[in-house]
C-alpha atoms as a PDB file:
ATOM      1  CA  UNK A   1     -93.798 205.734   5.237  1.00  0.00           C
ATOM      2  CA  UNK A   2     -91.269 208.291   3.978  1.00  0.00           C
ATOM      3  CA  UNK A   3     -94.560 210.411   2.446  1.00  0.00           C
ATOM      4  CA  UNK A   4     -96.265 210.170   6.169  1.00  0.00           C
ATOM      5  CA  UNK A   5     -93.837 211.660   7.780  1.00  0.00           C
ATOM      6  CA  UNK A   6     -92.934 214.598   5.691  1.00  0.00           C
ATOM      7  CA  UNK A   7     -96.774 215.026   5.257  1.00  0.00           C
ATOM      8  CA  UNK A   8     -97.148 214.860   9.125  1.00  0.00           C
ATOM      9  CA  UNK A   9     -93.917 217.231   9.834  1.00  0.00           C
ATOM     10  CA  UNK A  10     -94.431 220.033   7.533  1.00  0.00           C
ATOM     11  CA  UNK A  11     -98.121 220.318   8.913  1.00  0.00           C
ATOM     12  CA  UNK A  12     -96.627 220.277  12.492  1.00  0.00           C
ATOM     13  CA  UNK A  13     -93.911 222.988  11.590  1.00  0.00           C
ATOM     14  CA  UNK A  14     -96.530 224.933  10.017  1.00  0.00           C
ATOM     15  CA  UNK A  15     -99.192 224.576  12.951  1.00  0.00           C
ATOM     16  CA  UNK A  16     -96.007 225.181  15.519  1.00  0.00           C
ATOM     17  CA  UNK A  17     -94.571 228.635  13.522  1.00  0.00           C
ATOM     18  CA  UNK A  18     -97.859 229.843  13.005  1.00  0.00           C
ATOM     19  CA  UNK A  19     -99.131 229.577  16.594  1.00  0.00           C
ATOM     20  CA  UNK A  20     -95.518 231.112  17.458  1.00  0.00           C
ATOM     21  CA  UNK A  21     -96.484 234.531  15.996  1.00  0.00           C
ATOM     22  CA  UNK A  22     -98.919 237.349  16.004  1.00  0.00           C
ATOM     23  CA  UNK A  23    -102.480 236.994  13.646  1.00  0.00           C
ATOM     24  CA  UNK A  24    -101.410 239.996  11.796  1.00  0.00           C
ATOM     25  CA  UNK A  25     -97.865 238.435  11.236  1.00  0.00           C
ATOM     26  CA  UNK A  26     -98.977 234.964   9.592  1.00  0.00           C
ATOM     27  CA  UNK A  27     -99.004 235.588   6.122  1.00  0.00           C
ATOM     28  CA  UNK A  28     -95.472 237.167   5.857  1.00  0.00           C
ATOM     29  CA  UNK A  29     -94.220 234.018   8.522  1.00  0.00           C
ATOM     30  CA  UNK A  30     -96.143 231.191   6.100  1.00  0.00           C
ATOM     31  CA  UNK A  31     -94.203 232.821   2.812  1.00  0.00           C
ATOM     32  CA  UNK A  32     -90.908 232.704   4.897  1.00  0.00           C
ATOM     33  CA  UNK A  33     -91.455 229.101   6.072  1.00  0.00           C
ATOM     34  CA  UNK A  34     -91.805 227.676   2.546  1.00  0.00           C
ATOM     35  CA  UNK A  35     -89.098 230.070   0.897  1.00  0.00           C
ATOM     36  CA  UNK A  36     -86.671 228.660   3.527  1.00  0.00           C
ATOM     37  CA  UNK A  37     -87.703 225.274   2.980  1.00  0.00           C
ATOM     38  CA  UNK A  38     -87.796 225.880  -0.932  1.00  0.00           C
ATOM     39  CA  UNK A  39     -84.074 227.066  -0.543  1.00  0.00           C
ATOM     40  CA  UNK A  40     -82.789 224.781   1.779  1.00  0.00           C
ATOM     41  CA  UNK A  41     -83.820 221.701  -0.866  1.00  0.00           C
ATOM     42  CA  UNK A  42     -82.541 223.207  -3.132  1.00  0.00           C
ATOM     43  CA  UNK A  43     -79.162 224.529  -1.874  1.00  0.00           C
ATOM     44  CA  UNK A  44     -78.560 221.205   0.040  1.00  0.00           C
ATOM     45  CA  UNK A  45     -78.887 218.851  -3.582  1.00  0.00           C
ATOM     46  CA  UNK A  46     -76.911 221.137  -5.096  1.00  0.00           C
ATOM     47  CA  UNK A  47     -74.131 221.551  -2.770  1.00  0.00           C
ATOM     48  CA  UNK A  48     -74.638 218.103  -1.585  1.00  0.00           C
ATOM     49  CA  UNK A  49     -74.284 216.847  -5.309  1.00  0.00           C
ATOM     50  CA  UNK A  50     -70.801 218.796  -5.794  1.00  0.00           C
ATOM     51  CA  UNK A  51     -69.729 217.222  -2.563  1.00  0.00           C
ATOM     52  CA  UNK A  52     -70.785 213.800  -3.840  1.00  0.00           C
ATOM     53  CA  UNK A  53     -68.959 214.070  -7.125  1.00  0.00           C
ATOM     54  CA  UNK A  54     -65.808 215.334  -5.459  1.00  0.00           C
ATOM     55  CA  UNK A  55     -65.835 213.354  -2.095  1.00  0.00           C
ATOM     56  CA  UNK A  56     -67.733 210.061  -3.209  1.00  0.00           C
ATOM     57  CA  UNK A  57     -71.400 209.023  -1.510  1.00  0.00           C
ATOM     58  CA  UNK A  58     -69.209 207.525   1.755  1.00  0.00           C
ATOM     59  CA  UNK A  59     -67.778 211.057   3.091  1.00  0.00           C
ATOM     60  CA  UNK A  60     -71.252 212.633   1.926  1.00  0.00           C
ATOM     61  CA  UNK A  61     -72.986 210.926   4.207  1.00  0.00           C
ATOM     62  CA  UNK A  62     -70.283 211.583   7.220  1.00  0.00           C
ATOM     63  CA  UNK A  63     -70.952 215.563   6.339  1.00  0.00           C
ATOM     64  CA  UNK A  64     -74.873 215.094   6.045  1.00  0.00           C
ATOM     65  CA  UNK A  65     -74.459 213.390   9.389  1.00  0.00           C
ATOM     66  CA  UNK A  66     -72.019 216.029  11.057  1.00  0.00           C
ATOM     67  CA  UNK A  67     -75.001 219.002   9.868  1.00  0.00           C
ATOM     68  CA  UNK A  68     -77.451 216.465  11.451  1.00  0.00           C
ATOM     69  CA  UNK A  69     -75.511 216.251  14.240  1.00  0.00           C
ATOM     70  CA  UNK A  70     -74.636 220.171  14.396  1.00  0.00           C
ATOM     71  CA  UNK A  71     -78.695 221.334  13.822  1.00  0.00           C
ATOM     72  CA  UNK A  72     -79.729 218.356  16.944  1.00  0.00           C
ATOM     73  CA  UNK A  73     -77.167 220.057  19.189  1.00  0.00           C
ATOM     74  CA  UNK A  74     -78.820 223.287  18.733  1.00  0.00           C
ATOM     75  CA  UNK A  75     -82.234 222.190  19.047  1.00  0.00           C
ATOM     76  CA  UNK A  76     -81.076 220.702  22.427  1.00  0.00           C
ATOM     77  CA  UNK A  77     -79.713 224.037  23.690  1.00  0.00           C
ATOM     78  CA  UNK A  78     -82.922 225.928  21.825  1.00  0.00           C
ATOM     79  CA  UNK A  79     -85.339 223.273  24.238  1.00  0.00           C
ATOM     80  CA  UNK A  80     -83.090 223.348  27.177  1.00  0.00           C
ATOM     81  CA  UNK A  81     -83.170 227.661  27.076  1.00  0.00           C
ATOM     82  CA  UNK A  82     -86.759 227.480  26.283  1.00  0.00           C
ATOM     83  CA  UNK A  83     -87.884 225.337  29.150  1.00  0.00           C
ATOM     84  CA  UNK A  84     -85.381 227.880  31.251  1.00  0.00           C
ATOM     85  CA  UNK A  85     -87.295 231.587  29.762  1.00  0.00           C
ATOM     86  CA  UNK A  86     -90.834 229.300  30.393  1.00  0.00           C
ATOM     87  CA  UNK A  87     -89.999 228.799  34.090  1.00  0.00           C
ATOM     88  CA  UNK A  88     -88.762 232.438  34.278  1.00  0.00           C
ATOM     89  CA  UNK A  89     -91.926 233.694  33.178  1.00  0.00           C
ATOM     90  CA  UNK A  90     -94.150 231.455  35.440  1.00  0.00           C
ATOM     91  CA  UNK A  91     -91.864 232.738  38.468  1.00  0.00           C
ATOM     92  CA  UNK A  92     -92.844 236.290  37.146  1.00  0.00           C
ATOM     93  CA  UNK A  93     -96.432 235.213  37.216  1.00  0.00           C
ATOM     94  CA  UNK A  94     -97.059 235.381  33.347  1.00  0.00           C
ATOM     95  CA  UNK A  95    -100.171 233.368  32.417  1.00  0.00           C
ATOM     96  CA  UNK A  96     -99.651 232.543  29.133  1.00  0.00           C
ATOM     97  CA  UNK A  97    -100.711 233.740  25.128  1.00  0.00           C
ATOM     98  CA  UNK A  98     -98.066 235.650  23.150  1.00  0.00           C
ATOM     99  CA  UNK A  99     -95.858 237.923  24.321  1.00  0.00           C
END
């Protein structure tokens, strides 16, 4: 299960951040998109491993579920501001594609 769903995510981010910017600008946003990712897995073990040997397993997971927690908030503004700029820009007649 655990392979599906990263298998079906990172295709989904991928498909989502490439359709999010210009032809011309895909290459540079693909290399970006897997550096990030590269150095997010391995920041987070690292830092997440000091924590762990300092803290113990039981307070790592309260901080892994406080960034959770943090990073779902801000999605929920991102969405709610997105939906907001998408109605301003049908009000202003915009029809759609990039802008």
């Amino acid at each position: 299960m655990y392979g599906l769903g990263v298998g079906a995510l990172f295709r989904a981010l991928q498909t989502w951040m490439l359709m999010a910017v210009a032809q011309e600008r895909r290459s540079a946003a693909s290399a970006t998109f897997y550096n990030m990712i590269d150095s997010g897995l391995w920041g987070g073990t690292i830092l997440f491993g000091l924590l762990a040997e300092k803290t113990g397993f039981g307070v790592l997971y309260g901080y892994s579920a406080a960034v959770m927690a943090v990073f779902l908030l801000l999605y929920g503004v991102s969405v709610i501001r997105g939906k907001t700029s998408h109605r301003a820009l049908a009000q202003a007649g915009y029809k759609g594609g990039r802008i």
